[in-house]
Structures are given as C-alpha cells and as structure tokens.
Protein backbone atom coordinates (compact mmCIF):
# COMPACT_ATOMS: atom_id res chain seq x y z
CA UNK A 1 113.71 102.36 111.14
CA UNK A 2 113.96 106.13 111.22
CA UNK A 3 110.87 108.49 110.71
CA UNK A 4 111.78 109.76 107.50
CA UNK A 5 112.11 105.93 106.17
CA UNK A 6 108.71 105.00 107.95
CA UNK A 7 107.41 108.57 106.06
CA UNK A 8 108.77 107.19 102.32
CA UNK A 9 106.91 103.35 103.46
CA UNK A 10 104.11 105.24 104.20
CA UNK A 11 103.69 106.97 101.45
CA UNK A 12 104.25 103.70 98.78
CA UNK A 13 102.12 102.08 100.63
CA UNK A 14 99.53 104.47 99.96
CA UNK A 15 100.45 104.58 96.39
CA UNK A 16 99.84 101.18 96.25
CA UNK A 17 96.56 101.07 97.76
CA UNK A 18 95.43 103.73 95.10
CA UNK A 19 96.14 100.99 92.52
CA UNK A 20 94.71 97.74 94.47
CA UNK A 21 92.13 96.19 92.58
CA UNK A 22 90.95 92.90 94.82
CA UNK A 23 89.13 93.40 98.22
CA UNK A 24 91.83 91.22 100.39
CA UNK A 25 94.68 93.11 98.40
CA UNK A 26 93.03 96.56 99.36
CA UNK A 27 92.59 94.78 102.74
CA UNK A 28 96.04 93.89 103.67
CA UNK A 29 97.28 96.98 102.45
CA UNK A 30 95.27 99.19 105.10
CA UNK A 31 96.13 96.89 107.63
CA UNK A 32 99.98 97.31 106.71
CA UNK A 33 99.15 101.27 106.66
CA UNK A 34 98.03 101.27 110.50
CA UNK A 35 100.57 99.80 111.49
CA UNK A 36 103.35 102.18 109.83
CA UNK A 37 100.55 104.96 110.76
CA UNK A 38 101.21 104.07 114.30
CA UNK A 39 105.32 103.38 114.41
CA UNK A 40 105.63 106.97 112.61
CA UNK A 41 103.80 108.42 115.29
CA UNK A 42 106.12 106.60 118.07
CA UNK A 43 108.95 107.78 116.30
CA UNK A 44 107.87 111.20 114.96
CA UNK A 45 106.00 112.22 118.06
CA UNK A 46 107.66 110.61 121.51
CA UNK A 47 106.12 111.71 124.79
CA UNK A 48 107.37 115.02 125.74
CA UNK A 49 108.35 116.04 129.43
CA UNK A 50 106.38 118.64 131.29
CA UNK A 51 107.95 121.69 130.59
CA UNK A 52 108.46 120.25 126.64
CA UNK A 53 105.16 119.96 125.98
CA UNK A 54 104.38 123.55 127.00
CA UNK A 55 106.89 124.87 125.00
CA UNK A 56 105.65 123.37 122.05
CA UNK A 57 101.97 123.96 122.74
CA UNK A 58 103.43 127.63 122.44
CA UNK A 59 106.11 127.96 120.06
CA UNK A 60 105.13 129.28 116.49
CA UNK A 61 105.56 126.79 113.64
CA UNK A 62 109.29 126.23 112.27
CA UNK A 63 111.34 124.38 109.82
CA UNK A 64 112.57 121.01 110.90
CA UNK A 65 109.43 119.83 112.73
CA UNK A 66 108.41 116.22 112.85
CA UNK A 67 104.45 115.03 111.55
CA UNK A 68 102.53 112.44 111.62
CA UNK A 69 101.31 111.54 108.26
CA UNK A 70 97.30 111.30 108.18
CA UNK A 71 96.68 108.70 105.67
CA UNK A 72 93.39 107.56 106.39
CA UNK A 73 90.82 110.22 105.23
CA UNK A 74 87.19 110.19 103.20
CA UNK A 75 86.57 112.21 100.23
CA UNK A 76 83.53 112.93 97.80
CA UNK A 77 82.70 115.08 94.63
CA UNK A 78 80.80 116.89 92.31
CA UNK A 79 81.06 118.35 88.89
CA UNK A 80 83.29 121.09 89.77
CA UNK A 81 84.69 120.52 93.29
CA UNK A 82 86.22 117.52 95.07
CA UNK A 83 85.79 117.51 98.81
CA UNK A 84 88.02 115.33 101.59
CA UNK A 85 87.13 115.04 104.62
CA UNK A 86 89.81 114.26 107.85
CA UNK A 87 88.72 113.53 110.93
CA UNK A 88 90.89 115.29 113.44
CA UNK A 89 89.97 117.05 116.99
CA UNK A 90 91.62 120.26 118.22
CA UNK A 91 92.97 121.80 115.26
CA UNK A 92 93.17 125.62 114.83
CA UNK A 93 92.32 127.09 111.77
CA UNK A 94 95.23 129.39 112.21
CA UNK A 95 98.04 126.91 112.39
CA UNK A 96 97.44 125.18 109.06
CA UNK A 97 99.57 125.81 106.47
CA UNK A 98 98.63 124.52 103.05
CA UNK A 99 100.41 124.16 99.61
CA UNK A 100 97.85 124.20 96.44
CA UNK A 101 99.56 123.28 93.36
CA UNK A 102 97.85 122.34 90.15
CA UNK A 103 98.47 118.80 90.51
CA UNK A 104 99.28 118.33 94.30
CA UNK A 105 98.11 119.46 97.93
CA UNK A 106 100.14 119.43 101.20
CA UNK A 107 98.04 120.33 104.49
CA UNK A 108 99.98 120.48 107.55
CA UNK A 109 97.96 121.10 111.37
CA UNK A 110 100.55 122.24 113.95
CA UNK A 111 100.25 121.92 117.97
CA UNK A 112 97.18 119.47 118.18
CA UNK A 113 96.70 118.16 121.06
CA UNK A 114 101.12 118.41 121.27
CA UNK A 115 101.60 116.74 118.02
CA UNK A 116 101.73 118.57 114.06
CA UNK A 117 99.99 116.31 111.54
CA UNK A 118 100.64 116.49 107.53
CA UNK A 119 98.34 115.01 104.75
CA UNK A 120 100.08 115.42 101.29
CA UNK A 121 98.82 113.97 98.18
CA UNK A 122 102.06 114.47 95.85
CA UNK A 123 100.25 113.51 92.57
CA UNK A 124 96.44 113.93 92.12
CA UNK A 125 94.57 112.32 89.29
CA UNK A 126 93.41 115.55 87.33
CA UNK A 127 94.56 119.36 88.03
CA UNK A 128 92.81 121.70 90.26
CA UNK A 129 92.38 125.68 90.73
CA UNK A 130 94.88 126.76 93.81
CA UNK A 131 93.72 129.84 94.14
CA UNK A 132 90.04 128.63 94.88
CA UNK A 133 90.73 125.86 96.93
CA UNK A 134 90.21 126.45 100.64
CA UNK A 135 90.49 124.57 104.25
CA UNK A 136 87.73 124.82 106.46
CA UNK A 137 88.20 123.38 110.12
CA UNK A 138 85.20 122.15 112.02
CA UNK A 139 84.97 120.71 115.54
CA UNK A 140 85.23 116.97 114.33
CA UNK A 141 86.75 117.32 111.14
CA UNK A 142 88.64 119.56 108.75
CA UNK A 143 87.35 120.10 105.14
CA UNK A 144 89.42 120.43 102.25
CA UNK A 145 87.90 121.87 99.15
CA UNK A 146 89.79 121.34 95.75
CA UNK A 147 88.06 122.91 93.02
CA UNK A 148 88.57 121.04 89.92
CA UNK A 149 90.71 122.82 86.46
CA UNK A 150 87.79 121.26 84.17
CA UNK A 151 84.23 119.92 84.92
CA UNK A 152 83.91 116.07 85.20
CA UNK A 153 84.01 113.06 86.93
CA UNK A 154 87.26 111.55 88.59
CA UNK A 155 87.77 108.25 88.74
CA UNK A 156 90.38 108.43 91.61
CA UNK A 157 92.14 111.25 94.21
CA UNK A 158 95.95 109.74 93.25
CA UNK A 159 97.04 110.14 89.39
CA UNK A 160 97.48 106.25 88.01
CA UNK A 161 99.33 105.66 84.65
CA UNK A 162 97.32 103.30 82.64
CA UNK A 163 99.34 100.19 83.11
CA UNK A 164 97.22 98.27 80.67
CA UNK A 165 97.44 100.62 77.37
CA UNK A 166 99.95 98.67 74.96
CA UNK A 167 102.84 100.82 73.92
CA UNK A 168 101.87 102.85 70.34
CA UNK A 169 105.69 103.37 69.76
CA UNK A 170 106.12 103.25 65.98
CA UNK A 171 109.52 102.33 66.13
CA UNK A 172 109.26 99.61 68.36
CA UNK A 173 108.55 95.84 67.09
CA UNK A 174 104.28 95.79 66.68
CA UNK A 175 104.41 93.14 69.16
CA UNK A 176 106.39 94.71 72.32
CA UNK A 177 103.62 96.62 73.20
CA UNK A 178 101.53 93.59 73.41
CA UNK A 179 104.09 92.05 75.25
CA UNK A 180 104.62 94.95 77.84
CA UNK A 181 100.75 94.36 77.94
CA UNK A 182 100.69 90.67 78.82
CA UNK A 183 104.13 91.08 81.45
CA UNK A 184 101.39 93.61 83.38
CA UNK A 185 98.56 91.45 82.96
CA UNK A 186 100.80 88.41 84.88
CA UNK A 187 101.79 90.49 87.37
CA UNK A 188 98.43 91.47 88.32
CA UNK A 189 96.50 88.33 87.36
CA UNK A 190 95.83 85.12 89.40
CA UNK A 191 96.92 81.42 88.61
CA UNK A 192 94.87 80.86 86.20
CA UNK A 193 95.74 84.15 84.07
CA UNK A 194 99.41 83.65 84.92
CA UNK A 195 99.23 79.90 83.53
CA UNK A 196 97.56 80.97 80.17
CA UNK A 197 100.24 84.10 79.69
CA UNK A 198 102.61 81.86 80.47
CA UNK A 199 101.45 79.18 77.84
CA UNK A 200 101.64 82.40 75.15
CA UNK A 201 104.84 83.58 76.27
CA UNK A 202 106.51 80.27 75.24
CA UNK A 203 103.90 79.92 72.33
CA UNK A 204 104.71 83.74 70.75
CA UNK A 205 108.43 83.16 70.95
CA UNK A 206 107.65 79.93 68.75
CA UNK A 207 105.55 81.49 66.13
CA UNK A 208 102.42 80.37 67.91
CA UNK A 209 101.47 83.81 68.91
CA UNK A 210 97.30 84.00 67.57
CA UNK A 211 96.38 80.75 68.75
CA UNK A 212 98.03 81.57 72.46
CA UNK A 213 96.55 84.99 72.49
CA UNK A 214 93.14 83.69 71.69
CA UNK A 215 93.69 81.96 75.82
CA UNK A 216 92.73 85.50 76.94
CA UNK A 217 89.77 86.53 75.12
C-alpha cells in the first residue's frame, strides 16, 4: 500500500474514532491507528544514506515532501481557547508551517530528527479565530492554541453530524425520518437493539408500527 493510501486510512480511521462510542470499539480503533501510524512512517520516511540525511537536515522546506501523520495527541479547553498538546522532541519553531482556517488546522514540523511530521484536523467541531491562534514549541512538546469564534463548551475537536436527529423534511413521508432514525440506531446498536428494530421493521411495514416502536422506549 502506498503512503498516500496509508495517509487517506489514516485519516478515516481517525474519523472514526471521533465517533466511537463503546470502550473496546474506541480500543480497537487506536490499536488499528498504531499500526497504520507506524507503516506510514516505513513508507513515508525510509532510512536515508549518509550523505541523504545531511542534505535534508539542511535543505529548506519544499513542495512534494513526504510526513508522517501525528495522530495521537492530547488536548484541553476553556471558555474561549482550546489547547492540544503533541508530544514531539527536536522541533524548531522556525520550520513549522501552519494553516488556520475557520473550521480546520494543518501543522506541519520539518527536519526533526530527519523526518517532517503533519497533524491536520480537516473538520473541527465549532469555528475558531485564525488570526489569534498561535504554535508554541517547547522542549517536550509543541502547543497549539485555537482560540474559539464564540464562548462555550465543545463537546469534541472533530465536527460530527448528528446521526441520530430524524429527518424534518416536510416533503418526505412523516415516517422516513423515523426510519432513517431506527437504520442508524441498528447499525450502532448491539443484539439486543438490532433484534427489537428488526421486530419493528417487519412490524411498521405491516401496519404494526406503535406497538413495535414502543420495543425501544
């Protein structure tokens, strides 16, 4: 698998753990993470000869480059500001380049340690101030500051549609939205929710639709 292919796995994988409800779900998911984490950076980033890896300790930074994609990062808040926190040694503050966008953020650390490094985050959950966010590098750790478009409390870094929020279309049939509702509520359910949606699947298509739905209260 090529880097670019291991960069678009990475980066639905890391979709998906935003919406992972269930501990073993979330579990598997980082597990599944390191280990694309770790063939990108085989493929991206393959040991360099002698006289290569001088040349790109000293080369300035150019189109085309190869990074590894930092998925694994920490991140806290406040009213106005949301913080994140990536835990990476020997990065310059003068070789990172960042992107601030209202609803998006793309950090990229060139020549550290012989290897350039990129944490995006192409959808975040509520829009931020470019002009006042800022990257602070430490010896341990860069710190990203995002400071937030309106005061408040997010729920999540990564935007999520609301998958459970039945359809309001007028001119659809009154009960497609519920039925969107219940398709999402199988996929995401276990046995025993899947058995009972399944029971008022067959149950609404015979005019049994109130007594089936009542299985989910």
């Amino acid at each position: 698998m090529s880097a670019e292919e291991l960069r678009l796995e990475l980066d639905e994988l890391r979709q998906l753990e935003g919406l992972a409800k269930r501990p073993r779900v979330q579990s598997l998911l980082a597990n599944e993470i390191r280990n694309v984490e770790a063939k990108l950076a085989k493929a991206a980033a393959p040991t360099p000869e002698p006289q290569a890896a001088v040349a790109a300790a000293t080369a300035p930074a150019r189109p085309g480059l190869n990074y590894v994609t930092l998925g694994s990062f920490s991140w806290d808040q406040d009213n106005d500001k949301i913080r994140i926190y990536i835990f990476l040694e020997g990065v310059e503050q003068e070789k990172v380049e960042t992107i601030f966008k209202p609803m998006s953020v793309d950090i990229k650390f060139h020549n550290v340690n012989g290897k350039n490094y990129r944490c995006a985050i192409p959808k975040l959950n509520k829009e931020i101030v470019p002009d006042k966010c800022k990257v602070v590098v430490k010896p341990t750790k860069v710190v990203v500051t995002l400071c937030k478009a309106s005061k408040g409390n997010w729920l999540d870094l990564y935007f999520k549609e609301d998958k459970f929020k039945p359809s309001m279309d007028k001119e659809k049939d009154p009960m497609s939205g519920i039925m969107d509702l219940m398709k999402n509520m199988y996929e995401e359910g276990d046995e025993d929710m899947k058995r009972t949606i399944a029971k008022a699947w067959t149950d609404a298509r015979s005019g049994k639709t109130t007594d089936s739905l009542s299985g989910l209260r």
